[in-house]
N, C-alpha and C. Protein backbone atom coordinates (compact mmCIF):
# COMPACT_ATOMS: atom_id res chain seq x y z
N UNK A 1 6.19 4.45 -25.75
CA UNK A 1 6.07 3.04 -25.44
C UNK A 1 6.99 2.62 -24.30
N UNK A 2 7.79 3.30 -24.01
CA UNK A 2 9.10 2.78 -22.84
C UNK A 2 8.15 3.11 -21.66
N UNK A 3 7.44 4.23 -21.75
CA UNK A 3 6.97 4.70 -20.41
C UNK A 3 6.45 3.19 -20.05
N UNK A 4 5.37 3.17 -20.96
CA UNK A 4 4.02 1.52 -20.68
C UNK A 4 5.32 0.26 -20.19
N UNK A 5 6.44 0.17 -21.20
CA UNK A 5 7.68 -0.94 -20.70
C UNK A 5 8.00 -0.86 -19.66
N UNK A 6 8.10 0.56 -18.73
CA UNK A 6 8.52 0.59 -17.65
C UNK A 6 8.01 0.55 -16.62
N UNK A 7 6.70 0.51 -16.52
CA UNK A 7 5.60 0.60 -15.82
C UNK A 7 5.31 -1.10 -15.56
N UNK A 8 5.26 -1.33 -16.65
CA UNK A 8 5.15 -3.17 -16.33
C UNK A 8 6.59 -3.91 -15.86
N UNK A 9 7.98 -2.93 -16.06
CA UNK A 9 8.39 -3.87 -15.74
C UNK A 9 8.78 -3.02 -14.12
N UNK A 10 8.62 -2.04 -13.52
CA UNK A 10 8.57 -1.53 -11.86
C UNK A 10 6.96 -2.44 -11.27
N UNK A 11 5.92 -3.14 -12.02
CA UNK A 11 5.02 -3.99 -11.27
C UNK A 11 5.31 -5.37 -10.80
N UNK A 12 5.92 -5.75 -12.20
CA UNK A 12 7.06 -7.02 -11.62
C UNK A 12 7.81 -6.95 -10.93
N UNK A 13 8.54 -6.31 -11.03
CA UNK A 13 9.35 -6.25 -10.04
C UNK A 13 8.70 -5.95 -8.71
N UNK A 14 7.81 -5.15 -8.34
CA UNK A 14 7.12 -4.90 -6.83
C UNK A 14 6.13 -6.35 -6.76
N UNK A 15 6.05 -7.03 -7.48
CA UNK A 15 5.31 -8.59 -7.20
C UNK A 15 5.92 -9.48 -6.65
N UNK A 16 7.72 -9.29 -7.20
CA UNK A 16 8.73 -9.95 -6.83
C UNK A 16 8.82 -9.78 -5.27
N UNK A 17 8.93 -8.45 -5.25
CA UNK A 17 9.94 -8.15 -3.86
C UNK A 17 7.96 -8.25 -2.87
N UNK A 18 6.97 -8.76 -3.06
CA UNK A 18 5.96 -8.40 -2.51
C UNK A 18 5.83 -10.82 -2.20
N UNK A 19 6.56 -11.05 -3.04
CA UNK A 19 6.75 -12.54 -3.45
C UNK A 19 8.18 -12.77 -2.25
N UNK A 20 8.79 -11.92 -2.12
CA UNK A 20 10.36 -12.14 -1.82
C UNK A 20 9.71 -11.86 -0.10
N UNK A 21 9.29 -10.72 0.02
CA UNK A 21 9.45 -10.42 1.44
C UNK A 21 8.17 -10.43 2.40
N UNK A 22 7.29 -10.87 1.98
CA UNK A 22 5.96 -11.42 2.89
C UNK A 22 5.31 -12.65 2.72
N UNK A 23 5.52 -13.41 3.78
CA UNK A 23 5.55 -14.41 4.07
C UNK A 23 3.79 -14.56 3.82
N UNK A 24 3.33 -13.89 4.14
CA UNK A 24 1.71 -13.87 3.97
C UNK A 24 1.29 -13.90 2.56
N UNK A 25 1.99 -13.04 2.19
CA UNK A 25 2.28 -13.18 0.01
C UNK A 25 2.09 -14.09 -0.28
N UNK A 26 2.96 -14.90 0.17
CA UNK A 26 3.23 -16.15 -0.85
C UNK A 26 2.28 -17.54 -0.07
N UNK A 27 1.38 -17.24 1.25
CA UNK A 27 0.73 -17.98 1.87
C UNK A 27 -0.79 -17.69 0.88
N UNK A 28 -1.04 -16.14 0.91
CA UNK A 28 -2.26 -16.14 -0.17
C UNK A 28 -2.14 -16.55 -1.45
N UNK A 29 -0.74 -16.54 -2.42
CA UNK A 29 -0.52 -17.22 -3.34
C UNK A 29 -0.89 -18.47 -3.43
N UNK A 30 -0.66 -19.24 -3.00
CA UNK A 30 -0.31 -20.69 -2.69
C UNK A 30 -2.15 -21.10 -2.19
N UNK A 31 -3.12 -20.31 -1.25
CA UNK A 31 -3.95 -20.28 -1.34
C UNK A 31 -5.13 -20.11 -2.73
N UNK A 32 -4.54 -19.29 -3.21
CA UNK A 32 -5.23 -19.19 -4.60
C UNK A 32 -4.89 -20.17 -5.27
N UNK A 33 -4.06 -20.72 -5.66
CA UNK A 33 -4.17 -22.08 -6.41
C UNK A 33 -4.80 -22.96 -5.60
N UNK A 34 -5.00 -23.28 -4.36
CA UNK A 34 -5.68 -24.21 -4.05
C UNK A 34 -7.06 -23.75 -4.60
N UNK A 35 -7.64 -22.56 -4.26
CA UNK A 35 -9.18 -22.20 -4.50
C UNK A 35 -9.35 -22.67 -5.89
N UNK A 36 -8.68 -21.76 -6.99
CA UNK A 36 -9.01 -22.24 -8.55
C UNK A 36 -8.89 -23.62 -8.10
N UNK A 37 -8.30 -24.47 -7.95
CA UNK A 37 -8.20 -25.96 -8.06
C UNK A 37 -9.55 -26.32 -7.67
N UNK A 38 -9.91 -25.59 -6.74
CA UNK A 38 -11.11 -26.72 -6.14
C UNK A 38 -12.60 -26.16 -6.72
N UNK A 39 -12.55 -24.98 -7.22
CA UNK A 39 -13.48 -24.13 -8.38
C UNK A 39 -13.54 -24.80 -9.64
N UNK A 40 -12.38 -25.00 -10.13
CA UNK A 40 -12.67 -25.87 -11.30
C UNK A 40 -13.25 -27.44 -11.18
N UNK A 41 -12.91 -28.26 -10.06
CA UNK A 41 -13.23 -29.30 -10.10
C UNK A 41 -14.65 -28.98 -9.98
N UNK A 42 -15.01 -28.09 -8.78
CA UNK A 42 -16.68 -27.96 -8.78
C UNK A 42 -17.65 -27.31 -10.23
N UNK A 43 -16.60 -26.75 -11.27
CA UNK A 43 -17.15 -26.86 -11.98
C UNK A 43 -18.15 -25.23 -12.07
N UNK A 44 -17.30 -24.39 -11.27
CA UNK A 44 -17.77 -23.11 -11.30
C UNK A 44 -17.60 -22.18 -12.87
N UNK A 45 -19.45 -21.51 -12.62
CA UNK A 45 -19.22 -20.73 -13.85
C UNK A 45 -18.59 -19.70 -14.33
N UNK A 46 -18.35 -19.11 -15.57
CA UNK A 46 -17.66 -17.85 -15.64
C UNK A 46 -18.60 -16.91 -14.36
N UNK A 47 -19.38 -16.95 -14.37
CA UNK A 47 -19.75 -15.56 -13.87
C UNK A 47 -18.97 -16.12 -12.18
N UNK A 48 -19.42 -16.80 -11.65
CA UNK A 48 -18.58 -17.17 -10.40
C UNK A 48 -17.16 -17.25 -10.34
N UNK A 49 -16.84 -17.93 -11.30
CA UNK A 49 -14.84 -17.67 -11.43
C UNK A 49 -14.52 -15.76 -11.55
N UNK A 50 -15.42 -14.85 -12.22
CA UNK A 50 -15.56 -13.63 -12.08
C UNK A 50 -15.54 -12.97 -10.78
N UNK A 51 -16.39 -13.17 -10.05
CA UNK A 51 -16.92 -12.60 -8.79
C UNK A 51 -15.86 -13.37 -7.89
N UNK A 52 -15.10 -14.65 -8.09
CA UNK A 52 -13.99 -15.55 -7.41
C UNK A 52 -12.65 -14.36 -7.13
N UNK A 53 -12.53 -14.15 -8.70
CA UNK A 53 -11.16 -13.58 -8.91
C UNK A 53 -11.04 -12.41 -8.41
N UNK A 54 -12.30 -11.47 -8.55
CA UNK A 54 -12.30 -10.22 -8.02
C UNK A 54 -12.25 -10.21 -6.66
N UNK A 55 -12.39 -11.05 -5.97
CA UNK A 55 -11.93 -11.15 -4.81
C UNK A 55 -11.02 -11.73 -3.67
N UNK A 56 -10.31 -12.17 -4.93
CA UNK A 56 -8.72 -12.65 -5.12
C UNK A 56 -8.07 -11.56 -5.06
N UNK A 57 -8.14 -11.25 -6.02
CA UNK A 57 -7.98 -9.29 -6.52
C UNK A 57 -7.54 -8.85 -5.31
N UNK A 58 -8.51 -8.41 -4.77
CA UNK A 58 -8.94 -7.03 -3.36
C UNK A 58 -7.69 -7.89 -2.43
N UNK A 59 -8.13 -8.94 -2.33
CA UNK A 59 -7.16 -9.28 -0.95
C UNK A 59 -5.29 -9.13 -1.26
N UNK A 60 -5.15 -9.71 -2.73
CA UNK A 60 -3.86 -9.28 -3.11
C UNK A 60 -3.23 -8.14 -2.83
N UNK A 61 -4.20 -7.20 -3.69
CA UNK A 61 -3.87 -6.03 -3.79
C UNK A 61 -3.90 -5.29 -2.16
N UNK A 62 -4.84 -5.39 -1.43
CA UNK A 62 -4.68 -4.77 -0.24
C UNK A 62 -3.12 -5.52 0.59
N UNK A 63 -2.75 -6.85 0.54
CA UNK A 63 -1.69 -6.95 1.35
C UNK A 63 -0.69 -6.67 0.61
N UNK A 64 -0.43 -6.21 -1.03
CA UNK A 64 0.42 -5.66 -1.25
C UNK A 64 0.76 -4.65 -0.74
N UNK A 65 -0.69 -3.74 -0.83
CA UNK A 65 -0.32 -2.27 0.12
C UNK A 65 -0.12 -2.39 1.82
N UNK A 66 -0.30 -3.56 1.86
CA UNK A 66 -0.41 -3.51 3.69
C UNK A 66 1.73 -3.54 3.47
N UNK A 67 2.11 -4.47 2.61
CA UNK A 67 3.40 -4.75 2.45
C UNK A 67 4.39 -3.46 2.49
N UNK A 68 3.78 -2.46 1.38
CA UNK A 68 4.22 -1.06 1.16
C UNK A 68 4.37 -0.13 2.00
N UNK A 69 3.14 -0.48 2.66
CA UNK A 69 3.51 0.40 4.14
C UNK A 69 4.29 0.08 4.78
N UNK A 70 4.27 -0.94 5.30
CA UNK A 70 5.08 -1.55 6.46
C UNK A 70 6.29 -1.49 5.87
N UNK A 71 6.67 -0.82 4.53
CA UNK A 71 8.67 -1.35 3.87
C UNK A 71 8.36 0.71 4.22
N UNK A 72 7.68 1.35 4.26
CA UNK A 72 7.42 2.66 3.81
C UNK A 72 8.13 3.22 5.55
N UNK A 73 7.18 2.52 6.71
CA UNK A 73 7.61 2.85 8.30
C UNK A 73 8.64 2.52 8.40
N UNK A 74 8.89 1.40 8.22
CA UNK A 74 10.27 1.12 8.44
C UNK A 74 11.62 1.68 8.13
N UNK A 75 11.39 2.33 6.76
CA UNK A 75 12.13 2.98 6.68
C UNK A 75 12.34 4.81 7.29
N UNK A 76 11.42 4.80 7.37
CA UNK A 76 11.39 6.34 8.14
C UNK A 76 11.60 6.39 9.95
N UNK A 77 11.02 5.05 10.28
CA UNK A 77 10.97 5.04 11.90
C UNK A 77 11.49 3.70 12.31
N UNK A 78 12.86 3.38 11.78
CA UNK A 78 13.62 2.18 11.99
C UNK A 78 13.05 1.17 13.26
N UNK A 79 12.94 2.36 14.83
CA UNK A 79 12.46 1.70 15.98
C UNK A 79 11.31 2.08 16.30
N UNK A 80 10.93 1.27 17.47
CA UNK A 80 9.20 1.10 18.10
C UNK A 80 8.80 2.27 17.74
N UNK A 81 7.26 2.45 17.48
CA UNK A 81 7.10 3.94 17.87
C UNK A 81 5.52 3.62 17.80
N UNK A 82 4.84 4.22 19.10
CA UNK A 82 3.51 3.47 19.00
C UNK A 82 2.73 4.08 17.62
N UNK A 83 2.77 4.89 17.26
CA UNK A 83 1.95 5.71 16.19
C UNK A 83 2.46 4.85 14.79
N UNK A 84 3.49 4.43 14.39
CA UNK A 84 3.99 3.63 13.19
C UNK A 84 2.96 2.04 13.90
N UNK A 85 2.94 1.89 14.87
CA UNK A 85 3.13 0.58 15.59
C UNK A 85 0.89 0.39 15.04
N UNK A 86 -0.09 1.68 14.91
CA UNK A 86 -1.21 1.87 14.83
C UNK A 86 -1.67 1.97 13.50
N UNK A 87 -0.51 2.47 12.92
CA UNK A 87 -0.22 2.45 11.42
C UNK A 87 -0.22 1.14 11.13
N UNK A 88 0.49 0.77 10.78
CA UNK A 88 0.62 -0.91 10.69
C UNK A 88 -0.63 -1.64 11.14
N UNK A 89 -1.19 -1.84 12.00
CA UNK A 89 -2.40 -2.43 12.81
C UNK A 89 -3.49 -2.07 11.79
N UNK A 90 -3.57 -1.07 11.43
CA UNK A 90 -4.86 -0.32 10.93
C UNK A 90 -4.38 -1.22 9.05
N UNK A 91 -3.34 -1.41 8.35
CA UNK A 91 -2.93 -1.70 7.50
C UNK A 91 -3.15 -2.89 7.22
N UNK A 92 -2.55 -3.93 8.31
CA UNK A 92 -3.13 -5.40 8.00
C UNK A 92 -4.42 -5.45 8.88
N UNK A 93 -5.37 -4.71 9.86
CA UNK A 93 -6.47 -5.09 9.75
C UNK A 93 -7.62 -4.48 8.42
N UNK A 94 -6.99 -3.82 7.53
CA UNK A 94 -7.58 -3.48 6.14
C UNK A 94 -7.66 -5.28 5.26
N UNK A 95 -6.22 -5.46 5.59
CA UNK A 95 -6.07 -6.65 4.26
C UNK A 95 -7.18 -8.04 5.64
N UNK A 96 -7.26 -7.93 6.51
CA UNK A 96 -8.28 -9.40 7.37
C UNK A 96 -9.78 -8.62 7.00
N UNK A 97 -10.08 -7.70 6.26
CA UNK A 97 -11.16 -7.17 6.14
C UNK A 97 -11.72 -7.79 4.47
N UNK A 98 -10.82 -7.46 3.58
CA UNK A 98 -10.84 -8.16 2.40
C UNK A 98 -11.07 -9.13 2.90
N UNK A 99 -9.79 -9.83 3.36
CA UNK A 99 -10.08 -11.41 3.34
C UNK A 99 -11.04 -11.80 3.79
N UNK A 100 -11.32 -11.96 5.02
CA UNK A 100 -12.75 -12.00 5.18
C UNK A 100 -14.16 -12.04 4.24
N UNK A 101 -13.87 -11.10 3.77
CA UNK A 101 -15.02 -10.57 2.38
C UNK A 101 -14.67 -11.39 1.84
N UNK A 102 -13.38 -11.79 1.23
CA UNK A 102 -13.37 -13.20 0.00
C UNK A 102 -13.89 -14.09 0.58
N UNK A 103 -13.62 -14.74 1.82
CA UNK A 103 -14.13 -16.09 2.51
C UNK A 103 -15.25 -16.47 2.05
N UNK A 104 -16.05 -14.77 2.59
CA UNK A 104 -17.67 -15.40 2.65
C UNK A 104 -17.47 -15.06 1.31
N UNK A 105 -16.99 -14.53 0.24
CA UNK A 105 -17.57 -14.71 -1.33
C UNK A 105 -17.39 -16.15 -1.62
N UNK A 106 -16.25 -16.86 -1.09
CA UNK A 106 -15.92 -17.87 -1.63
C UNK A 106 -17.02 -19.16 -0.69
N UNK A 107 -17.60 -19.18 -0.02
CA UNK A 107 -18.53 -19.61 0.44
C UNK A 107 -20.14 -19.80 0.39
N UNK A 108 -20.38 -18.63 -0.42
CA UNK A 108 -21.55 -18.61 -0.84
C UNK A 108 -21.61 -19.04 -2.05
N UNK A 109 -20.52 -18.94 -2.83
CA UNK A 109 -20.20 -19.41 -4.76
C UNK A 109 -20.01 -21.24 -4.20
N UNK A 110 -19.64 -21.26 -3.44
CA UNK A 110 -19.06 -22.85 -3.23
C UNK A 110 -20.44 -23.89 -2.60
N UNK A 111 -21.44 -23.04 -1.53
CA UNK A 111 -22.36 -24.12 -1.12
C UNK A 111 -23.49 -24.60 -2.16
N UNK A 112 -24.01 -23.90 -2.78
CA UNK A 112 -24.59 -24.47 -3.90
C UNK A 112 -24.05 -25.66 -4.58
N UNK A 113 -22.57 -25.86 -4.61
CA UNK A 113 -21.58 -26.85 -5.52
C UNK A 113 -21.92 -27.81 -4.63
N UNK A 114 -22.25 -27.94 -3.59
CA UNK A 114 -21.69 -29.03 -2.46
C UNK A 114 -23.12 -29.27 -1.54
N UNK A 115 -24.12 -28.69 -1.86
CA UNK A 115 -25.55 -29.05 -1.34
C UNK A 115 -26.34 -29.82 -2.14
């Protein structure tokens, strides 16, 4: 059972420091409560709050890892280096790829509410 204790508590903690040190973190945070807010007023169904969240999900989770990397180069290649510099690029254009994908999920669940 410590293993499972420890496992949840090294995720918190990487939520924290994913909360603490990207500014984009806590901009998609802060975004997601606006979305649920404006999902519930419209009155979206489970199956749409479903297909909502899961793509809440993807974008989280990818700029967590975009986060990981970028704490991962940094530490190995302190200065410029164009190849870390392509790394990175290729990392957060993964997480504008999600996002993206949520947009239009969240756009197609939303015009029906509002037509």
């Amino acid at each position: 059972m410590s293993g499972l204790t420890n496992g949840f508590r090294y995720a918190f903690k990487g939520l924290c420091l994913a909360w603490m040190r990207g500014i984009n973190f806590r901009i998609e945070i802060l975004s997601v409560l606006l979305v649920l807010t404006f999902a519930w007023l419209l009155r979206f169904s489970p199956a749409e709050y479903t297909v909502l969240i899961l793509a809440i999900t993807l974008v989280l989770a990818a700029e967590t890892f975009n986060t990981a990397l970028e704490e991962l180069c940094d530490k190995f290649q302190p200065t410029h280096d164009p190849h870390i510099e392509k790394i990175k690029d290729l990392s957060a254009a993964a997480v504008l790829i999600t996002a993206l994908g949520a947009l239009c999920v969240g756009i197609a669940i939303t015009i029906p509410h509002v037509w």
